[in-house]
PDB file of N, CA and C in Angstrom:
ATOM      1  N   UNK A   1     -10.713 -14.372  -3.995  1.00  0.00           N
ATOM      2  CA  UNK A   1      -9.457 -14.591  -3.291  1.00  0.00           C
ATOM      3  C   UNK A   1      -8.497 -13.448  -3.603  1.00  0.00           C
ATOM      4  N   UNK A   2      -7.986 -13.010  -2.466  1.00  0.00           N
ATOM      5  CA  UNK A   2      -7.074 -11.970  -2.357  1.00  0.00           C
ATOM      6  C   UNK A   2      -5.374 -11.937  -4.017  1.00  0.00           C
ATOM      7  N   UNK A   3      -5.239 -11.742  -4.821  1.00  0.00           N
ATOM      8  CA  UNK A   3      -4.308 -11.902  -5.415  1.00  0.00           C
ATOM      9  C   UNK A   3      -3.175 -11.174  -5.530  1.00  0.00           C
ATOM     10  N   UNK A   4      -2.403 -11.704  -4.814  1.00  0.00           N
ATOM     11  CA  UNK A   4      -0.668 -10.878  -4.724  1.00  0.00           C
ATOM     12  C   UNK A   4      -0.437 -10.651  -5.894  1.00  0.00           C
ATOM     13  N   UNK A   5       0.083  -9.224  -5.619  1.00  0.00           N
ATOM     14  CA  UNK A   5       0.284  -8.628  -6.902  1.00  0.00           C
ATOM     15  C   UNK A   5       2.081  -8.215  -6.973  1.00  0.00           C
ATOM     16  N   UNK A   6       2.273  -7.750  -8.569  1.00  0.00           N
ATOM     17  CA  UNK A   6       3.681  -7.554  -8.338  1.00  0.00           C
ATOM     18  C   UNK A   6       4.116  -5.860  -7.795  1.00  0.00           C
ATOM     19  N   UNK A   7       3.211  -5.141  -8.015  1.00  0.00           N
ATOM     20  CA  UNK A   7       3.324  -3.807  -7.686  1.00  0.00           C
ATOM     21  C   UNK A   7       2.479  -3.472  -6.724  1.00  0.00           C
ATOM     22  N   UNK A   8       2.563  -2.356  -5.219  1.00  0.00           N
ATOM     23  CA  UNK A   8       1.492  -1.486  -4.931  1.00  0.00           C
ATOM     24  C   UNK A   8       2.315  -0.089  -4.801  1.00  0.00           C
ATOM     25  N   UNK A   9       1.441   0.613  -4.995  1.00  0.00           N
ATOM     26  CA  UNK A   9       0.859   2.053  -5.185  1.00  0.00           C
ATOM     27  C   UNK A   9       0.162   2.488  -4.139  1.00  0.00           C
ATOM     28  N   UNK A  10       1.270   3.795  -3.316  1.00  0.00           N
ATOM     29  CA  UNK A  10       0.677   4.357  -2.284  1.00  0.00           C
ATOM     30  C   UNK A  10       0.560   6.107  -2.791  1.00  0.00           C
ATOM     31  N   UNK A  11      -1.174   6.269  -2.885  1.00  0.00           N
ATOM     32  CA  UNK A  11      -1.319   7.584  -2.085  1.00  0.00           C
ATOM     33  C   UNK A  11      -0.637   8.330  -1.178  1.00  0.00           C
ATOM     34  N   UNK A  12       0.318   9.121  -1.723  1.00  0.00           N
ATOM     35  CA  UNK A  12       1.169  10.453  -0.135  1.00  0.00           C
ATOM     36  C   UNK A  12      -0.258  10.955   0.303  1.00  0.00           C
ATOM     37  N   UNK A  13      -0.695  11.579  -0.508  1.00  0.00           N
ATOM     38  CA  UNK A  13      -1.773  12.485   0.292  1.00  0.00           C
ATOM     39  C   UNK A  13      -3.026  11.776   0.887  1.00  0.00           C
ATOM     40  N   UNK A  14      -3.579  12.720   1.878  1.00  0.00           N
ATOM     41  CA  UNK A  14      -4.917  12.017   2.926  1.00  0.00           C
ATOM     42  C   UNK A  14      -5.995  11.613   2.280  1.00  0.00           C
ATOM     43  N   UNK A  15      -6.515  11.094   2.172  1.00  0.00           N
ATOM     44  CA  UNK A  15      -8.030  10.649   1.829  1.00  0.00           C
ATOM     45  C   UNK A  15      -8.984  10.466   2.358  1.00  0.00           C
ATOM     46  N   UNK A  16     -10.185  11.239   2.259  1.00  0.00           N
ATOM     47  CA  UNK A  16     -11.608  10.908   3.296  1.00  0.00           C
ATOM     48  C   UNK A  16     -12.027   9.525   2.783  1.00  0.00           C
ATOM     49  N   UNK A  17     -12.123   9.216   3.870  1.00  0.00           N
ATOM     50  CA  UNK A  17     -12.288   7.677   4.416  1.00  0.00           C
ATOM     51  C   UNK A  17     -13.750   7.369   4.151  1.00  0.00           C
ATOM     52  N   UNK A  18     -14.914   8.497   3.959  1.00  0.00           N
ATOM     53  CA  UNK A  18     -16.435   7.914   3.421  1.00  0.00           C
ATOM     54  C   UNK A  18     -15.973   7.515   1.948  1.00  0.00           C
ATOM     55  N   UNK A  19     -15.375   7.759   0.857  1.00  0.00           N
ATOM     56  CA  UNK A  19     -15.261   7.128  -0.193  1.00  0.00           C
ATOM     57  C   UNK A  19     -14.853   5.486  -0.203  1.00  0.00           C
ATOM     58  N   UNK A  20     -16.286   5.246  -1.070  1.00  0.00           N
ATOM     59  CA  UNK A  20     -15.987   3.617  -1.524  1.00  0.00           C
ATOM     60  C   UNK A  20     -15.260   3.164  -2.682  1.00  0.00           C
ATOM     61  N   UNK A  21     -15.199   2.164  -2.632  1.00  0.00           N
ATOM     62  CA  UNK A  21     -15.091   1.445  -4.142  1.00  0.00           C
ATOM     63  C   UNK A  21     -14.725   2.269  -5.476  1.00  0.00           C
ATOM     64  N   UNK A  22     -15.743   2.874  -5.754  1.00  0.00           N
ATOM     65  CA  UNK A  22     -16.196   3.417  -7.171  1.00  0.00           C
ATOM     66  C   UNK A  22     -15.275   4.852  -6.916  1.00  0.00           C
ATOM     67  N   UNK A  23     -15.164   5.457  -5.536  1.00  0.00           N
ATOM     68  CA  UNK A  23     -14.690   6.883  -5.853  1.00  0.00           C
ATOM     69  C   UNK A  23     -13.258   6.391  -6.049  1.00  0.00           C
ATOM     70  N   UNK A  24     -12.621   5.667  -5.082  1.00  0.00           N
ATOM     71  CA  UNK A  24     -11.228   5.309  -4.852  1.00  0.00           C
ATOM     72  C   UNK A  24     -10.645   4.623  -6.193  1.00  0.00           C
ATOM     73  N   UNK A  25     -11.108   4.121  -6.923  1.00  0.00           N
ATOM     74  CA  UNK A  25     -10.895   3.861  -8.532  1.00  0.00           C
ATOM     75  C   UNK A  25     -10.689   5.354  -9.342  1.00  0.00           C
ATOM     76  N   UNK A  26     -12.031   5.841  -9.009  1.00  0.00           N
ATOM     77  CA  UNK A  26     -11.691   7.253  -9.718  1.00  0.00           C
ATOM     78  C   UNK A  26     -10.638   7.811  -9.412  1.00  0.00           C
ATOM     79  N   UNK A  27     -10.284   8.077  -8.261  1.00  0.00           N
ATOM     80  CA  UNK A  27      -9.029   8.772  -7.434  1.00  0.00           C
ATOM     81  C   UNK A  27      -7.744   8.410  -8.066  1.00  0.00           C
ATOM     82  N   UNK A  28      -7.781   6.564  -8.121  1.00  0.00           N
ATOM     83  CA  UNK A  28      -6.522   5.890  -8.836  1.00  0.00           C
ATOM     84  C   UNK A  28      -6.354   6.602 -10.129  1.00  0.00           C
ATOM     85  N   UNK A  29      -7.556   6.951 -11.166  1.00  0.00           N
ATOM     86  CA  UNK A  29      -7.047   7.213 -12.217  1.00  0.00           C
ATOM     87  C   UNK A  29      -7.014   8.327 -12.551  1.00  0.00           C
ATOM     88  N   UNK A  30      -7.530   9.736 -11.693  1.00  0.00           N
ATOM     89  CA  UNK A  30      -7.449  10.473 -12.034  1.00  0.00           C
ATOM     90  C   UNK A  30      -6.395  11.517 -11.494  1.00  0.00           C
ATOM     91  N   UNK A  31      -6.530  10.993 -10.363  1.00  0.00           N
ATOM     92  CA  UNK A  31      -5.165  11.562  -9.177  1.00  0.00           C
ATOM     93  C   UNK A  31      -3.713  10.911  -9.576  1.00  0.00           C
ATOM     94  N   UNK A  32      -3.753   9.746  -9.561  1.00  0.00           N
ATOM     95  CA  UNK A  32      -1.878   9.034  -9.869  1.00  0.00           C
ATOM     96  C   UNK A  32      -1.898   8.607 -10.906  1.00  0.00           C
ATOM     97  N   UNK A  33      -2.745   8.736 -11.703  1.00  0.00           N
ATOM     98  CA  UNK A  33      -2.738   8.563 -13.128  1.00  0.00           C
ATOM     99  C   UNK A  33      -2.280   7.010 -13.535  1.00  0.00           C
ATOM    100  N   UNK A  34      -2.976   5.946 -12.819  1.00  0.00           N
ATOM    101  CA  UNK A  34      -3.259   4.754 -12.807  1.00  0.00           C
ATOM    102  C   UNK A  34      -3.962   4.377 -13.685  1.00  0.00           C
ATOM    103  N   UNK A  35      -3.978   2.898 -13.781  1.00  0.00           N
ATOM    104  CA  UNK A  35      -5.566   2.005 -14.462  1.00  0.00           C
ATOM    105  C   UNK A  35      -5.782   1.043 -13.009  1.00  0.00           C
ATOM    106  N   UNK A  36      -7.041   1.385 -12.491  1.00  0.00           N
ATOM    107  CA  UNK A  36      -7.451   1.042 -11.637  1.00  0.00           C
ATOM    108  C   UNK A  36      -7.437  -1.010 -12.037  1.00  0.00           C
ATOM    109  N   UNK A  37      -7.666  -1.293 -13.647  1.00  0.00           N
ATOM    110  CA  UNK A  37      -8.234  -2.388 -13.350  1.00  0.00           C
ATOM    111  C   UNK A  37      -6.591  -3.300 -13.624  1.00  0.00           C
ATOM    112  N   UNK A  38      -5.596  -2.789 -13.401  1.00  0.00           N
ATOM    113  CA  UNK A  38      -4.603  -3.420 -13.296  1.00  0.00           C
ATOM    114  C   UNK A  38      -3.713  -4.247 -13.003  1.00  0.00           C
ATOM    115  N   UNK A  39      -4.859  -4.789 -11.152  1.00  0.00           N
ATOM    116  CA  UNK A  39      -3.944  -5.665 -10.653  1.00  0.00           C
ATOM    117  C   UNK A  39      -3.471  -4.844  -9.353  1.00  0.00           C
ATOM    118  N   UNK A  40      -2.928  -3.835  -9.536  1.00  0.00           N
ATOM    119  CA  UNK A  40      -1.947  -3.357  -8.592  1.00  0.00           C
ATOM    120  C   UNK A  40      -2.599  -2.847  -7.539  1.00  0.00           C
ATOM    121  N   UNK A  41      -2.133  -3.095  -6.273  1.00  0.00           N
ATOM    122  CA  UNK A  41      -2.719  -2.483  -5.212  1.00  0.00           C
ATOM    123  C   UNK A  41      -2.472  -0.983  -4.872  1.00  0.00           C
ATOM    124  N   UNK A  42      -3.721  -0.127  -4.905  1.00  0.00           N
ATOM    125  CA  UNK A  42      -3.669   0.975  -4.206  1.00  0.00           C
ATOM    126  C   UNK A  42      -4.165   1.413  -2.205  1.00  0.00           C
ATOM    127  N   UNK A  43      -3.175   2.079  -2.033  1.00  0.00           N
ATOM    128  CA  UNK A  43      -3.186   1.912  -0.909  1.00  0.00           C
ATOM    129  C   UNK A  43      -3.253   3.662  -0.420  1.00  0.00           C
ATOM    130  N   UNK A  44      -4.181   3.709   0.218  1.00  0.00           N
ATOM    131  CA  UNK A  44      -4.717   5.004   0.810  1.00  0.00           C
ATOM    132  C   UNK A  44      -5.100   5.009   2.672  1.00  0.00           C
ATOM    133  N   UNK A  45      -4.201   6.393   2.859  1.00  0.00           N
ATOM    134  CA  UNK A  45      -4.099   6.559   4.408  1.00  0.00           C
ATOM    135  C   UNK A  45      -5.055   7.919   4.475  1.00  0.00           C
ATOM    136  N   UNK A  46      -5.703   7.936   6.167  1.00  0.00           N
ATOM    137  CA  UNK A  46      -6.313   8.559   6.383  1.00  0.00           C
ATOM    138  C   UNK A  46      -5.583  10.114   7.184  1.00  0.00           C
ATOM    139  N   UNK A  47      -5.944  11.328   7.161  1.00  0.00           N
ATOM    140  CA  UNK A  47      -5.020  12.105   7.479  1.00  0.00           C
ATOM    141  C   UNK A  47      -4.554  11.820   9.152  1.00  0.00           C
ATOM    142  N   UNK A  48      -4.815  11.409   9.731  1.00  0.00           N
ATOM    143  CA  UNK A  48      -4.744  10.971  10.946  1.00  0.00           C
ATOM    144  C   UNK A  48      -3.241   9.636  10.808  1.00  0.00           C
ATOM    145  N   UNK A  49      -3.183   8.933   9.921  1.00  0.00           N
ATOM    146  CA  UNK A  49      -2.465   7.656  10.163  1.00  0.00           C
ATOM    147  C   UNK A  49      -2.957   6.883  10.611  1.00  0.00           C
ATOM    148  N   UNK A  50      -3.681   6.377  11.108  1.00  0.00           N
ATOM    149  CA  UNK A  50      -4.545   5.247  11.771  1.00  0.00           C
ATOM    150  C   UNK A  50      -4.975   4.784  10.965  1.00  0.00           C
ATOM    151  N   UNK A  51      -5.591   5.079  10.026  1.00  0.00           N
ATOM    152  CA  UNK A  51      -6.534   4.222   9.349  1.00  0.00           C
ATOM    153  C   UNK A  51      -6.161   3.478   7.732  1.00  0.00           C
ATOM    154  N   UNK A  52      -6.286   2.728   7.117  1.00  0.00           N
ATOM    155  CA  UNK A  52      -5.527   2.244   5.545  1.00  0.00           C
ATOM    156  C   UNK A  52      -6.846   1.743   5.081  1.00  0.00           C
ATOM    157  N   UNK A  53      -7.297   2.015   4.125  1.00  0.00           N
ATOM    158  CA  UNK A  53      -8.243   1.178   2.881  1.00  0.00           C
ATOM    159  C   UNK A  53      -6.755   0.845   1.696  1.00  0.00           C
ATOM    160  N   UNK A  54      -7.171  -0.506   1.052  1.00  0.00           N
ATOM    161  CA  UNK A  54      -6.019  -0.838   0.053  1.00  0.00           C
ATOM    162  C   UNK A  54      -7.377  -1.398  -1.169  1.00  0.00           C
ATOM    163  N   UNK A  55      -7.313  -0.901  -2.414  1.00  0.00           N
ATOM    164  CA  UNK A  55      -8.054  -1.694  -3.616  1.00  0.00           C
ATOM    165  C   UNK A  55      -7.539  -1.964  -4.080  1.00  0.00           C
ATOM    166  N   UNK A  56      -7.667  -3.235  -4.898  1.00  0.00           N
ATOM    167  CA  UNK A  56      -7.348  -3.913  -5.809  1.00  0.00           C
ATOM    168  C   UNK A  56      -8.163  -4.795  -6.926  1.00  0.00           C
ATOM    169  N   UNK A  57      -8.484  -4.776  -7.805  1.00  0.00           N
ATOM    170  CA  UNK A  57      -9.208  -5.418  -8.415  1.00  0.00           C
ATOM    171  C   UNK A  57      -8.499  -6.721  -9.313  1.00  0.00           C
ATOM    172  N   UNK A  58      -9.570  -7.764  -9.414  1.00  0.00           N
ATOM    173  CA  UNK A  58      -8.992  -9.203 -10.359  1.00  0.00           C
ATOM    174  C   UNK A  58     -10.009  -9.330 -11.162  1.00  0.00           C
ATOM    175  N   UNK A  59      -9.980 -10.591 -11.154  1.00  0.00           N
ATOM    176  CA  UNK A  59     -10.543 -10.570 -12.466  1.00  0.00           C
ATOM    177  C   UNK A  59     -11.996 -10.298 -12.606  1.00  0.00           C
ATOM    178  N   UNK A  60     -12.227 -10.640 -11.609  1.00  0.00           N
ATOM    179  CA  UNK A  60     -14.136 -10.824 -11.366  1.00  0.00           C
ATOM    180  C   UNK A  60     -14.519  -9.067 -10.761  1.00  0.00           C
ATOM    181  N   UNK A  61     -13.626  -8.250  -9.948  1.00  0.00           N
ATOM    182  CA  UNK A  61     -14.355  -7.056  -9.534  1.00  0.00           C
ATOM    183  C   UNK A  61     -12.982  -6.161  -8.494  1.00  0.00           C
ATOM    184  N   UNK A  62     -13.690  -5.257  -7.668  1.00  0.00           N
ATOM    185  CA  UNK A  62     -12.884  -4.768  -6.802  1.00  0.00           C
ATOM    186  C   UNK A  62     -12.691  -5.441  -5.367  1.00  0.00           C
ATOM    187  N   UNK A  63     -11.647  -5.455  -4.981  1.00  0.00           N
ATOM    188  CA  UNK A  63     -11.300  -5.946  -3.647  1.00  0.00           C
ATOM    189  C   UNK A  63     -10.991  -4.311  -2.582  1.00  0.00           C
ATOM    190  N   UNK A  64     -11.788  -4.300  -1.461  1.00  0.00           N
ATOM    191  CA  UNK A  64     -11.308  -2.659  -0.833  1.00  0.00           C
ATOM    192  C   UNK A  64     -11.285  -3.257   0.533  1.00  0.00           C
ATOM    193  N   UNK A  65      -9.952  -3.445   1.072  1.00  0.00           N
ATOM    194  CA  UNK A  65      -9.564  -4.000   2.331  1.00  0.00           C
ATOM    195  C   UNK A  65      -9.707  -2.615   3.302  1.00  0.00           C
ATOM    196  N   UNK A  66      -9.954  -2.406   4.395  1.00  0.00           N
ATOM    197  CA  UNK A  66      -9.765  -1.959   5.662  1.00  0.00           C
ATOM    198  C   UNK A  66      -9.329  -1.883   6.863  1.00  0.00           C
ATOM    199  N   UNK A  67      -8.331  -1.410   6.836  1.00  0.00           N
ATOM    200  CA  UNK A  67      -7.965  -2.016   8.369  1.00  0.00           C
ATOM    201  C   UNK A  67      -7.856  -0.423   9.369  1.00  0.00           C
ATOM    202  N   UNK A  68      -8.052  -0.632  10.721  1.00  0.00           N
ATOM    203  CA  UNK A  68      -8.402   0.595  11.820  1.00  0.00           C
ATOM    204  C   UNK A  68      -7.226   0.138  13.027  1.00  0.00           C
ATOM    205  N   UNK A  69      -6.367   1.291  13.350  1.00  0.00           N
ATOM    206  CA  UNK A  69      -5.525   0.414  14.605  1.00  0.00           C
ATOM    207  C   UNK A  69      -6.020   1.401  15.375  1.00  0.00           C
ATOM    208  N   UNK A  70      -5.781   0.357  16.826  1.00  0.00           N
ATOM    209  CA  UNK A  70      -6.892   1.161  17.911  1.00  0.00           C
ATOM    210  C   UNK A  70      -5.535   1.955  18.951  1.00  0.00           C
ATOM    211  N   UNK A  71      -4.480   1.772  18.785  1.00  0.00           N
ATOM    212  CA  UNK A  71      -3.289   2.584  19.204  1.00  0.00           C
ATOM    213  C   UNK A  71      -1.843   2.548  17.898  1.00  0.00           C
ATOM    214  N   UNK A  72      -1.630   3.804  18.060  1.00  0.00           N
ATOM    215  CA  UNK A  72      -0.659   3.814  17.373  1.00  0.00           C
ATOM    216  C   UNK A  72      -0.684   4.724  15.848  1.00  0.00           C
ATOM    217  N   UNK A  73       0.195   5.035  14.748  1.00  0.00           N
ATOM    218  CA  UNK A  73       0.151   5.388  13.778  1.00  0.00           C
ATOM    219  C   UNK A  73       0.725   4.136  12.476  1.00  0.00           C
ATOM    220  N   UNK A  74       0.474   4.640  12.012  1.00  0.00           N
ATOM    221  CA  UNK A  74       1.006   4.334  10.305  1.00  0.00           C
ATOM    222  C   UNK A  74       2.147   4.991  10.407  1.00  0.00           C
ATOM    223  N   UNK A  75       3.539   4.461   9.932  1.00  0.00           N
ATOM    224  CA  UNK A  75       4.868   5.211   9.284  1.00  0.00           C
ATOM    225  C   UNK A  75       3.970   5.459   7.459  1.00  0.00           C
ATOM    226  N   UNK A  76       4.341   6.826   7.222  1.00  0.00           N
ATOM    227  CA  UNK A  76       3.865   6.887   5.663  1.00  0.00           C
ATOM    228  C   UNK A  76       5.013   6.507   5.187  1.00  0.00           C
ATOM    229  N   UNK A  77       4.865   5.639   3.848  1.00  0.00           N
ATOM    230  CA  UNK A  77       6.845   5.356   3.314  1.00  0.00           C
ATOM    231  C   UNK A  77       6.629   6.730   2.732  1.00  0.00           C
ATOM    232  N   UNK A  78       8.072   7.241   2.282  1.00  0.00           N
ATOM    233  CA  UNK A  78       8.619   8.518   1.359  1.00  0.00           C
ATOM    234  C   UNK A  78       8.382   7.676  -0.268  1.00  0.00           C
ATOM    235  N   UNK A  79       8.106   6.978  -0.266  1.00  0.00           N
ATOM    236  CA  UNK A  79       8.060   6.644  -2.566  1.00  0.00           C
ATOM    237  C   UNK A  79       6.589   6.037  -2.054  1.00  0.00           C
ATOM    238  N   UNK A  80       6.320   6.204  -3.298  1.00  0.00           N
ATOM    239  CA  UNK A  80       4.677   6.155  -3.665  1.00  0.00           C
ATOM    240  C   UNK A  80       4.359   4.486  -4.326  1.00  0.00           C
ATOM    241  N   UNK A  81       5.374   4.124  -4.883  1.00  0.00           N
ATOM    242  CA  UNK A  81       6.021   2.827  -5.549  1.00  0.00           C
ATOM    243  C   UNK A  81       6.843   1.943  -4.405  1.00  0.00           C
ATOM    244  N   UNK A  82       6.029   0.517  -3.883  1.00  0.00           N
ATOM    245  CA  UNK A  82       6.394  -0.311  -3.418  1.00  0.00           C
ATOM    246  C   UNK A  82       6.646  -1.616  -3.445  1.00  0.00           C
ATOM    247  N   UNK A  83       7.225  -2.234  -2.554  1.00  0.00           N
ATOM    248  CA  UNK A  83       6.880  -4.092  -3.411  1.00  0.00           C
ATOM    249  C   UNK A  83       5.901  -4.644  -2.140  1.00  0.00           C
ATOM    250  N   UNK A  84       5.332  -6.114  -2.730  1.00  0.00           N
ATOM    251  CA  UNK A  84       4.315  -6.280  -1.332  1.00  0.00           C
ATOM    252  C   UNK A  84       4.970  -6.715   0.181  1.00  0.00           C
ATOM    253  N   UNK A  85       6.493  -7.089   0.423  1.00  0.00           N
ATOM    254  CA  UNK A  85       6.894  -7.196   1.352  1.00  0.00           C
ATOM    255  C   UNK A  85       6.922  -5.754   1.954  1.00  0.00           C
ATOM    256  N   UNK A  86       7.266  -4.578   1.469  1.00  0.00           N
ATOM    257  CA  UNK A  86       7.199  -3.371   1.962  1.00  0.00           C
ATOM    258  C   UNK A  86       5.920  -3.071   2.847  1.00  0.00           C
ATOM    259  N   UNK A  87       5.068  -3.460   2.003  1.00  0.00           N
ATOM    260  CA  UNK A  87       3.519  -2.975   2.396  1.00  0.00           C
ATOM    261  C   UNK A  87       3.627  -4.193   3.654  1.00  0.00           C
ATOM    262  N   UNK A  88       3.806  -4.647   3.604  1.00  0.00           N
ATOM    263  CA  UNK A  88       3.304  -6.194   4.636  1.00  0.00           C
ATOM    264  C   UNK A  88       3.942  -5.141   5.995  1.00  0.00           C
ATOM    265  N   UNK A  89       5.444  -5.051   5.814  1.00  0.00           N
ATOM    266  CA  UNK A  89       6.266  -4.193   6.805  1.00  0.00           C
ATOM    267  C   UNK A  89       5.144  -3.307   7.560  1.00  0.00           C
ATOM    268  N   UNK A  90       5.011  -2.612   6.575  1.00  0.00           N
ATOM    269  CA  UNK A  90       3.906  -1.221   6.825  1.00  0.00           C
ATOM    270  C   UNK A  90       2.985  -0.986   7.618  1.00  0.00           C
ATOM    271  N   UNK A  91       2.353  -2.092   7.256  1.00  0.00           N
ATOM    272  CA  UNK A  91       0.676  -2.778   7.814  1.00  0.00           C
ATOM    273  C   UNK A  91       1.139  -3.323   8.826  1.00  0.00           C
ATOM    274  N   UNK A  92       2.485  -3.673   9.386  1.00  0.00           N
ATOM    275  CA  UNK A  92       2.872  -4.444  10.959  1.00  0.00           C
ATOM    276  C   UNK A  92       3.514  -3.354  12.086  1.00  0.00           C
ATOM    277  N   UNK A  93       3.938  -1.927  11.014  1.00  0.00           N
ATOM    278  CA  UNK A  93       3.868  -0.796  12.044  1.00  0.00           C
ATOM    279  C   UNK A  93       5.560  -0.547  11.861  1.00  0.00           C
ATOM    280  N   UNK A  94       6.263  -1.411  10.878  1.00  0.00           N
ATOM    281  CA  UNK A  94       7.671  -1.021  10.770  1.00  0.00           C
ATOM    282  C   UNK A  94       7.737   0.110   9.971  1.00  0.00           C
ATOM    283  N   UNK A  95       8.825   1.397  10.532  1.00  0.00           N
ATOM    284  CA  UNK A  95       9.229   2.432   9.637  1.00  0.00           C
ATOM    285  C   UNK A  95      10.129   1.705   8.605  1.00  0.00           C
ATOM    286  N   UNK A  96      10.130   2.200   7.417  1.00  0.00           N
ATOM    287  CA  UNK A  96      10.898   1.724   6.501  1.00  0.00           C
ATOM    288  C   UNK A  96      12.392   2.848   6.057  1.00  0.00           C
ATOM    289  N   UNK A  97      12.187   4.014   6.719  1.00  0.00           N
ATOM    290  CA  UNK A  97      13.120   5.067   6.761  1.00  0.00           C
ATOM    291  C   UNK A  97      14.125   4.353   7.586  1.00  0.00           C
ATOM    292  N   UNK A  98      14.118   3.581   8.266  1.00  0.00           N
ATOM    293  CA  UNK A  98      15.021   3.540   9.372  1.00  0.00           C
ATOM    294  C   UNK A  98      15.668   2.369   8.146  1.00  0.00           C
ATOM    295  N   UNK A  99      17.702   2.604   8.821  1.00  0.00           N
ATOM    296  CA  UNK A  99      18.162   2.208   8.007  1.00  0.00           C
ATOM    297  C   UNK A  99      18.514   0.259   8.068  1.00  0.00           C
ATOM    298  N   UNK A 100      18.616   0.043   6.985  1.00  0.00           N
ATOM    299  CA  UNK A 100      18.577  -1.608   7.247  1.00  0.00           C
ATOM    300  C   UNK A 100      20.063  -2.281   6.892  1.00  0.00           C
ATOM    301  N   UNK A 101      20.130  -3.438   7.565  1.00  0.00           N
ATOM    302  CA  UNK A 101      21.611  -4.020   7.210  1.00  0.00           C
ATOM    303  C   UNK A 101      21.845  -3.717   6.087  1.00  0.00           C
ATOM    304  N   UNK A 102      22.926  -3.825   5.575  1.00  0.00           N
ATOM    305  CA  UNK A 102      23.477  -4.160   4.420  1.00  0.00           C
ATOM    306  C   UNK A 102      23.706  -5.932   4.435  1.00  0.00           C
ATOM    307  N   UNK A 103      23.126  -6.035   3.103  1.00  0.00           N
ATOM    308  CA  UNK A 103      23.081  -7.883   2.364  1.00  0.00           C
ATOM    309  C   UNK A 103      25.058  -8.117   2.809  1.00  0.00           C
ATOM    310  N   UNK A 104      24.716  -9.281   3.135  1.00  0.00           N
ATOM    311  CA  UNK A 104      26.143 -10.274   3.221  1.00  0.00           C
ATOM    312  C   UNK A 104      26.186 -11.227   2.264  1.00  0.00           C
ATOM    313  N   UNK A 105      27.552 -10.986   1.425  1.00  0.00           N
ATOM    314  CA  UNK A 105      27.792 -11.836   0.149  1.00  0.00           C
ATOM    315  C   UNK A 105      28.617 -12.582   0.611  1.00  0.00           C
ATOM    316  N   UNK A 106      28.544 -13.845   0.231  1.00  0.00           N
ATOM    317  CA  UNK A 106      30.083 -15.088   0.494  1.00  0.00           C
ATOM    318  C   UNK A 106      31.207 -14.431  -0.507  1.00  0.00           C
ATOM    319  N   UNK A 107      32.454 -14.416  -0.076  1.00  0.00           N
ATOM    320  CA  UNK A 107      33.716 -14.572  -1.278  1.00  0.00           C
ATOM    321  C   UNK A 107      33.592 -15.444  -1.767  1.00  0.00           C
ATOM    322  N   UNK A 108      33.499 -16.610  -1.170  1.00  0.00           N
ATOM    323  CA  UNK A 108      34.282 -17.924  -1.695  1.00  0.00           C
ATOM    324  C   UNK A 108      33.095 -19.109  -1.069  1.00  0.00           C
ATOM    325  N   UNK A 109      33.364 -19.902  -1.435  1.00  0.00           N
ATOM    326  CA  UNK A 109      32.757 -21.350  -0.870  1.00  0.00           C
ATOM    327  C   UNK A 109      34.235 -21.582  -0.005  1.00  0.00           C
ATOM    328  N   UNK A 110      33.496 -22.543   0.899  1.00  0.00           N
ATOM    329  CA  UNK A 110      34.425 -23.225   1.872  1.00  0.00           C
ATOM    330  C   UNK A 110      35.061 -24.312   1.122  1.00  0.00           C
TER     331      UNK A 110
END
């Protein structure tokens, strides 16, 4: 079962898309200087934008999701460090550059 995590971790740079499992771990720890068996999702785009593999491993092994869109791009975010509502954004095709409300605080109770 898929386990939400509190951190993901995005790859800026492209990644060939024949790497499985075992390389994309290596990549985590040798490229962003990760621990692959951490929990945290890594998330890798293809130089094109179209394409996302995300790993994650629990307790039992690796999880390496895939997803292919058949129109359209990926927005890359600018930080490499995300939370999983960000990524959710991401994966639905929202830019995250673009600017967002500002939060509304109450003064007072009625």
């Amino acid at each position: 079962m898929w386990v939400r995590p509190s951190l993901v971790q995005v790859c800026l740079s492209p990644v060939d898309f024949r790497k499985n499992m075992d390389t994309l771990a290596l990549l985590v720890s040798h490229e962003l200087g990760a621990n692959p068996l951490s929990g945290t999702l890594f998330v890798f785009f293809n130089r094109g934008l179209d394409k996302v593999k995300i790993l994650q491993y629990d307790r039992h092994g690796f999880w390496l999701c895939y997803k292919r869109l058949e129109r359209g791009r990926f927005v890359l975010p600018k930080l490499a460090l995300l939370s999983y509502l960000d990524l959710q954004l991401i994966l639905e095709g929202i830019d995250l550059s673009v600017r967002r409300l500002a939060p509304v605080t109450a003064k007072r109770a009625a």
